[in-house]
Protein backbone atom coordinates (compact mmCIF):
# COMPACT_ATOMS: atom_id res chain seq x y z
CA UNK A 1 -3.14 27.05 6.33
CA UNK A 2 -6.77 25.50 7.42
CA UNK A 3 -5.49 23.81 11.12
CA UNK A 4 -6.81 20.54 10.04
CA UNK A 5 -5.40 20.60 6.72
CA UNK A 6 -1.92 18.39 7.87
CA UNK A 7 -4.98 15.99 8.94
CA UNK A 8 -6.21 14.42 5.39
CA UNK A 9 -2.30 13.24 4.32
CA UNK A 10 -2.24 11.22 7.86
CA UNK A 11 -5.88 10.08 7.77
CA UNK A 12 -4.84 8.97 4.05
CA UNK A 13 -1.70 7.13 4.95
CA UNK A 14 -2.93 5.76 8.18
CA UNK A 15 -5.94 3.93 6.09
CA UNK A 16 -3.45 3.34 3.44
CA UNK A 17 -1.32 1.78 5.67
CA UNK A 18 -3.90 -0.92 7.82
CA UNK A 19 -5.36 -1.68 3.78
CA UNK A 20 -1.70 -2.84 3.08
CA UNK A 21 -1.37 -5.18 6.11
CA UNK A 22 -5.09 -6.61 5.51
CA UNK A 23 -3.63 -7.54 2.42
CA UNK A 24 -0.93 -8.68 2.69
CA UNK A 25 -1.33 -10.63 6.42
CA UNK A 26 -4.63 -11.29 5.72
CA UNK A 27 -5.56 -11.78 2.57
CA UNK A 28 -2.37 -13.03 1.35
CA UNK A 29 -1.32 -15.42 4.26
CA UNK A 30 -4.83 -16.49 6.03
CA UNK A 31 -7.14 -16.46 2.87
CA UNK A 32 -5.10 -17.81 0.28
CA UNK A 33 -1.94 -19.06 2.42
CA UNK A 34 1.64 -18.49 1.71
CA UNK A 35 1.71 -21.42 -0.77
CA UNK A 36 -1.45 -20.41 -2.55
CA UNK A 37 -0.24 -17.06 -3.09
CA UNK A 38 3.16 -18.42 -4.41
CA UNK A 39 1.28 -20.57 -6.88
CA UNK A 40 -0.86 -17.78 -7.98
CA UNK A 41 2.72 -15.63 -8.81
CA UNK A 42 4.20 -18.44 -10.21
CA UNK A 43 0.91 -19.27 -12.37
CA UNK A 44 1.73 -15.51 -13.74
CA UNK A 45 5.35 -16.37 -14.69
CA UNK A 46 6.91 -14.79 -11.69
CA UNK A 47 9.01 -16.63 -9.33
CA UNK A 48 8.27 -17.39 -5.83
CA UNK A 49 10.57 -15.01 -4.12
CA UNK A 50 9.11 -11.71 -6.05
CA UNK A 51 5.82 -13.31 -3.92
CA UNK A 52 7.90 -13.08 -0.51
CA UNK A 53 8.73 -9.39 -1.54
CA UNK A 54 5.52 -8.38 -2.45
CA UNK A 55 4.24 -9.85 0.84
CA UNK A 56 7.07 -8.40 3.15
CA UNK A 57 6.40 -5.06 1.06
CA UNK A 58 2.53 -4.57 1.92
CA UNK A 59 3.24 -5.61 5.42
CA UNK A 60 6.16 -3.82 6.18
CA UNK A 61 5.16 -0.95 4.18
CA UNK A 62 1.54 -1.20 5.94
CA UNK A 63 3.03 -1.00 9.58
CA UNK A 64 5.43 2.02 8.06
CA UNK A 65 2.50 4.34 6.80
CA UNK A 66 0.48 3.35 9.92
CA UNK A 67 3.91 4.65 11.77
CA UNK A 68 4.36 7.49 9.62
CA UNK A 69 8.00 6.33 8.87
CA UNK A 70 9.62 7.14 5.65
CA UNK A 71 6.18 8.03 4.90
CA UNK A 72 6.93 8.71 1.04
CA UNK A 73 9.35 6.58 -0.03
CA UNK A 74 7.36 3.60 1.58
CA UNK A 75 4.42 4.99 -0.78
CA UNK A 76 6.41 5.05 -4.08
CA UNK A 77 7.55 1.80 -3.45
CA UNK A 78 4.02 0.42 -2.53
CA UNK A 79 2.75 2.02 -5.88
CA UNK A 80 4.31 0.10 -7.78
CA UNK A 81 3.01 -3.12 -5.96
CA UNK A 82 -0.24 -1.65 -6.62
CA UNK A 83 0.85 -1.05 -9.75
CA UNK A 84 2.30 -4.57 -10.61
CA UNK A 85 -1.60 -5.88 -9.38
CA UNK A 86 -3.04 -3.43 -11.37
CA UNK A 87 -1.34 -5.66 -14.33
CA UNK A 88 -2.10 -8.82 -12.45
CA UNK A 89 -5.45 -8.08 -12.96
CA UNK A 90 -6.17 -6.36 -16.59
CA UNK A 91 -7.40 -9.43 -17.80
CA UNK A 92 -10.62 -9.27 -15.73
CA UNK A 93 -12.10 -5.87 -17.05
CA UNK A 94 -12.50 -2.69 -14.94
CA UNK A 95 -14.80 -3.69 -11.58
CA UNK A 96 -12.91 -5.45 -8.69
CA UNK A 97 -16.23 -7.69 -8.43
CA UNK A 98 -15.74 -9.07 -11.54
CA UNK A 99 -14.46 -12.58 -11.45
CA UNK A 100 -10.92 -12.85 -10.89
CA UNK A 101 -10.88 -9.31 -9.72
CA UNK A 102 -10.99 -6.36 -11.86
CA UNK A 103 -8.12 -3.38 -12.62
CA UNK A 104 -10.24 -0.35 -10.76
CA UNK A 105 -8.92 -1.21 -6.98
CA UNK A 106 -5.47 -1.65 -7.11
CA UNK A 107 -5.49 1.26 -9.86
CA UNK A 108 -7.03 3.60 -7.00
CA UNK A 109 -4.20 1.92 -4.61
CA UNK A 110 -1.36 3.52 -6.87
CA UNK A 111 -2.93 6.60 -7.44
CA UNK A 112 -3.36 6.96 -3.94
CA UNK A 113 -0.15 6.09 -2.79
CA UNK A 114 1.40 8.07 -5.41
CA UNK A 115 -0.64 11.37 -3.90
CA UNK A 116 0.46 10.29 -0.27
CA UNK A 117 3.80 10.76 -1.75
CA UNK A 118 3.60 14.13 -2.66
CA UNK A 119 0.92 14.73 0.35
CA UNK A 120 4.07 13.78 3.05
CA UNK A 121 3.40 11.95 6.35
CA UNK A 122 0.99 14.56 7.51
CA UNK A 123 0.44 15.28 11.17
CA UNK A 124 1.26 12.74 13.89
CA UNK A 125 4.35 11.70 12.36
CA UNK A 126 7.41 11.36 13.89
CA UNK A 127 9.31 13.54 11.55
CA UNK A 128 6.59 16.39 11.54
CA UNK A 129 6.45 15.56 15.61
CA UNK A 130 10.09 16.58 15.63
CA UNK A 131 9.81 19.38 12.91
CA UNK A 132 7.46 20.95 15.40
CA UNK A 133 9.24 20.50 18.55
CA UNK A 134 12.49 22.15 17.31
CA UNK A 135 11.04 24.66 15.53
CA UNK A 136 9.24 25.60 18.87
């Protein structure tokens, strides 16, 4: 194996992981505000707490990949948020710039969190940390 190679799945979740928490934290709570973003969930026919979840999942799941904890179960679980926006936004064609935001970004989001999945936490993980140390 190349000796960078366990570099690209961490580099991958790590930026993963701080787009999550912009987001979410920022995006989400600062831009929009918690009761904007509830009105925009609600104003798609979903209730308010799927909004808390959604939230608590991009930030919680951010900080995780950043961590490297329960690096791919926090990924399946944050494709399907990316997912579920990828339906959010089919309306507004395929660019993100398109008004209303297009399909092509949060698409990418799933596809790459479904690859960090299979990819594994990568080096600098706690569990690889550990995997190293007792195998030393």
């Amino acid at each position: 194996m190349n000796r960078y190679e366990a570099y690209g799945p961490t580099v991958l979740r790590i930026a993963l992981g701080i787009i999550f928490i912009a987001h979410s934290a920022y995006l989400k709570v600062f831009v929009f505000t918690l009761p904007g973003t509830v009105g925009f969930f609600e104003s798609l026919g979903l209730s308010a707490p799927i909004a808390y979840a959604v939230l608590a999942a991009e930030a919680i799941g951010g900080a995780l990949l950043v961590l490297g904890i329960r690096v791919r179960e926090t990924a399946l679980v944050l494709a399907v948020v990316a997912f579920g926006a990828t339906w959010v936004h089919l309306g507004a064609g395929w660019v993100f710039s398109n008004e209303g935001g297009g399909w092509e970004y949060p698409l990418f989001l799933a596809i790459a969190c479904i690859a960090q999945a299979l990819l594994g936490p990568g080096a600098m993980a706690p569990t690889t940390i550990a995997r190293r140390e007792t195998a030393a």
